[in-house]
C-alpha atoms as a PDB file:
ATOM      1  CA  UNK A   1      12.605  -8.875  31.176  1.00  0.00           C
ATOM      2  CA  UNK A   2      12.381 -12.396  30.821  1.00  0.00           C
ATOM      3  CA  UNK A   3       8.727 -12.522  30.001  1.00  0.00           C
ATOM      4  CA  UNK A   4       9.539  -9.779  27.472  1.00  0.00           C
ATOM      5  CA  UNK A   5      12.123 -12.074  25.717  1.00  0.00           C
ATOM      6  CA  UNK A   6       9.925 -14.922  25.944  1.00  0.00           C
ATOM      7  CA  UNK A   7       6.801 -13.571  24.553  1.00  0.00           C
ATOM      8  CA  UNK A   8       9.015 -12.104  21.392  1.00  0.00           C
ATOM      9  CA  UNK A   9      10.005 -15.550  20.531  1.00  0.00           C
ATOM     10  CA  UNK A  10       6.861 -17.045  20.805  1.00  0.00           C
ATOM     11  CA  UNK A  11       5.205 -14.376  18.483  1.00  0.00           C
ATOM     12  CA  UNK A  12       8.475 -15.297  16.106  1.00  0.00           C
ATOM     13  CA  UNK A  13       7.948 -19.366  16.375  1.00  0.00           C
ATOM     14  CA  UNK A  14       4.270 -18.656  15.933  1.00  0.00           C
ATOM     15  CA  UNK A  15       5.298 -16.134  12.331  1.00  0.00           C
ATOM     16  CA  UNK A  16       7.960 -18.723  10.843  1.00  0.00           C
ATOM     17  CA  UNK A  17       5.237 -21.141   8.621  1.00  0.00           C
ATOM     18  CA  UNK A  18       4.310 -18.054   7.358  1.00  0.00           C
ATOM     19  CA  UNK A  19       7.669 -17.247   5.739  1.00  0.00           C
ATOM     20  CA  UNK A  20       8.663 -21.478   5.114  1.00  0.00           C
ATOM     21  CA  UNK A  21       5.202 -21.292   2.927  1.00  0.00           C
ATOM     22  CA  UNK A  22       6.430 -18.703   0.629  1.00  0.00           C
ATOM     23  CA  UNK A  23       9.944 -19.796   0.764  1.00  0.00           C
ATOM     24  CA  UNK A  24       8.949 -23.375  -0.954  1.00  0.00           C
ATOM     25  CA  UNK A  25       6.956 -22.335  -3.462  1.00  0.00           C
ATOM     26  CA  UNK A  26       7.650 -23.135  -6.792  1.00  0.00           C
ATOM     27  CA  UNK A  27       6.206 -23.462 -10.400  1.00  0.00           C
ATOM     28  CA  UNK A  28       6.449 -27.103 -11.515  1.00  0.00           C
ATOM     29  CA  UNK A  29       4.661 -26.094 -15.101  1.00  0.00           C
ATOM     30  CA  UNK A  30       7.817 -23.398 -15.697  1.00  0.00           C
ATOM     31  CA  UNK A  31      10.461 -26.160 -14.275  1.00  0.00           C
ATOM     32  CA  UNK A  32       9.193 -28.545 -16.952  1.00  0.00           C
ATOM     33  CA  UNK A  33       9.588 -26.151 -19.884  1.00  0.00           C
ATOM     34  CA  UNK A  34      13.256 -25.105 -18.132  1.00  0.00           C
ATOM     35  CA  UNK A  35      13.538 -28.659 -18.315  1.00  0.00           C
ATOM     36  CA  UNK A  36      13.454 -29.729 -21.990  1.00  0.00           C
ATOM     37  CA  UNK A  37      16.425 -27.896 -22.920  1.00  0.00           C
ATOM     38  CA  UNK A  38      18.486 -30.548 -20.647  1.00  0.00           C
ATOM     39  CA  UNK A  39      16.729 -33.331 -21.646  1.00  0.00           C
ATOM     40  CA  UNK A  40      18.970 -33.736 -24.986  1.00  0.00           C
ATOM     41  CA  UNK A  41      21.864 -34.923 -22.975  1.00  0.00           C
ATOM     42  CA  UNK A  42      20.446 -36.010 -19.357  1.00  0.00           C
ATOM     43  CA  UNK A  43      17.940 -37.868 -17.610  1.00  0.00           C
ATOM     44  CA  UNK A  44      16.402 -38.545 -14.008  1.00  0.00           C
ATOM     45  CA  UNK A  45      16.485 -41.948 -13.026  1.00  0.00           C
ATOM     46  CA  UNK A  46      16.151 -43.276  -9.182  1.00  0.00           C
ATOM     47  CA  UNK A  47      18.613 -44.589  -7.261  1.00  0.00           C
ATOM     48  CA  UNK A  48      16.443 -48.403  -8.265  1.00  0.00           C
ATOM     49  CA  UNK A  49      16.955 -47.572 -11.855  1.00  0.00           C
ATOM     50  CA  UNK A  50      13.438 -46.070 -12.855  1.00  0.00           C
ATOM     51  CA  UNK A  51      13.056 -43.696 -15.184  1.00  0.00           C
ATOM     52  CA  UNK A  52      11.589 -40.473 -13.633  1.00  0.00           C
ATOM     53  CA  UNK A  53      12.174 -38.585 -16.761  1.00  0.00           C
ATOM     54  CA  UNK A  54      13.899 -39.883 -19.930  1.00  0.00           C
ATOM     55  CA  UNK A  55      16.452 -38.327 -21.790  1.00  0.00           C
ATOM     56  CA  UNK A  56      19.563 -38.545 -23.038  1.00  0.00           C
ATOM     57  CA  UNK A  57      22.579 -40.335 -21.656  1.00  0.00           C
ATOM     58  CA  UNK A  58      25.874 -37.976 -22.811  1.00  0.00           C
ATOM     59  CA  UNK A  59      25.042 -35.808 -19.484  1.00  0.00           C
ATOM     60  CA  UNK A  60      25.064 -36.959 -16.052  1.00  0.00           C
ATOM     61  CA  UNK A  61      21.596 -38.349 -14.125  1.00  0.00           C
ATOM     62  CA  UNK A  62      19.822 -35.406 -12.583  1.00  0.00           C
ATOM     63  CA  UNK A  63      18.789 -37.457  -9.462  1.00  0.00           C
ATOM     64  CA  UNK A  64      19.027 -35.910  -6.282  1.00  0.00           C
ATOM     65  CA  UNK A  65      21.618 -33.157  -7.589  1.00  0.00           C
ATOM     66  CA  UNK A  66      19.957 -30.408  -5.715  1.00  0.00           C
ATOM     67  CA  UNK A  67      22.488 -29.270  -2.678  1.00  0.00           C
ATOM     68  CA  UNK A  68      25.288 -31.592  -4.338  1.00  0.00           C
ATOM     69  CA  UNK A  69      29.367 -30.867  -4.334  1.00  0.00           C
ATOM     70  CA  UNK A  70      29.806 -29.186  -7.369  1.00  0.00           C
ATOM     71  CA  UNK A  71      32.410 -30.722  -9.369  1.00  0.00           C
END
């Protein structure tokens, strides 16, 4: 029994890149495009102060929002 249990979660640690790889994809070309819409009113700038993308200043900096406290 225990070699059953074993073996099952082997084969699963073995399968989980497989499902991280298509988890993270992304298309950076389509993100850009999204992009310019926001760009009127914000910006990404680094926690240093450089300018990752310019923009306006009336919104808030973009910087590390993604998993953030809403509100």
């Amino acid at each position: 029994m225990n070699m059953r249990i074993a073996s099952i979660f082997a084969i699963c640690l073995g399968a989980t890149p497989l499902w991280a790889e298509s988890h993270a994809s992304g298309d950076a070309e389509a993100g850009e495009k999204v992009f310019r819409k926001c760009k009127s009113c914000h910006m990404i700038q680094d926690d240093e102060g450089n300018d990752i993308q310019k923009g306006g200043r009336t919104g808030p900096n973009l910087y590390g929002i993604y998993n953030r406290v809403a509100g």
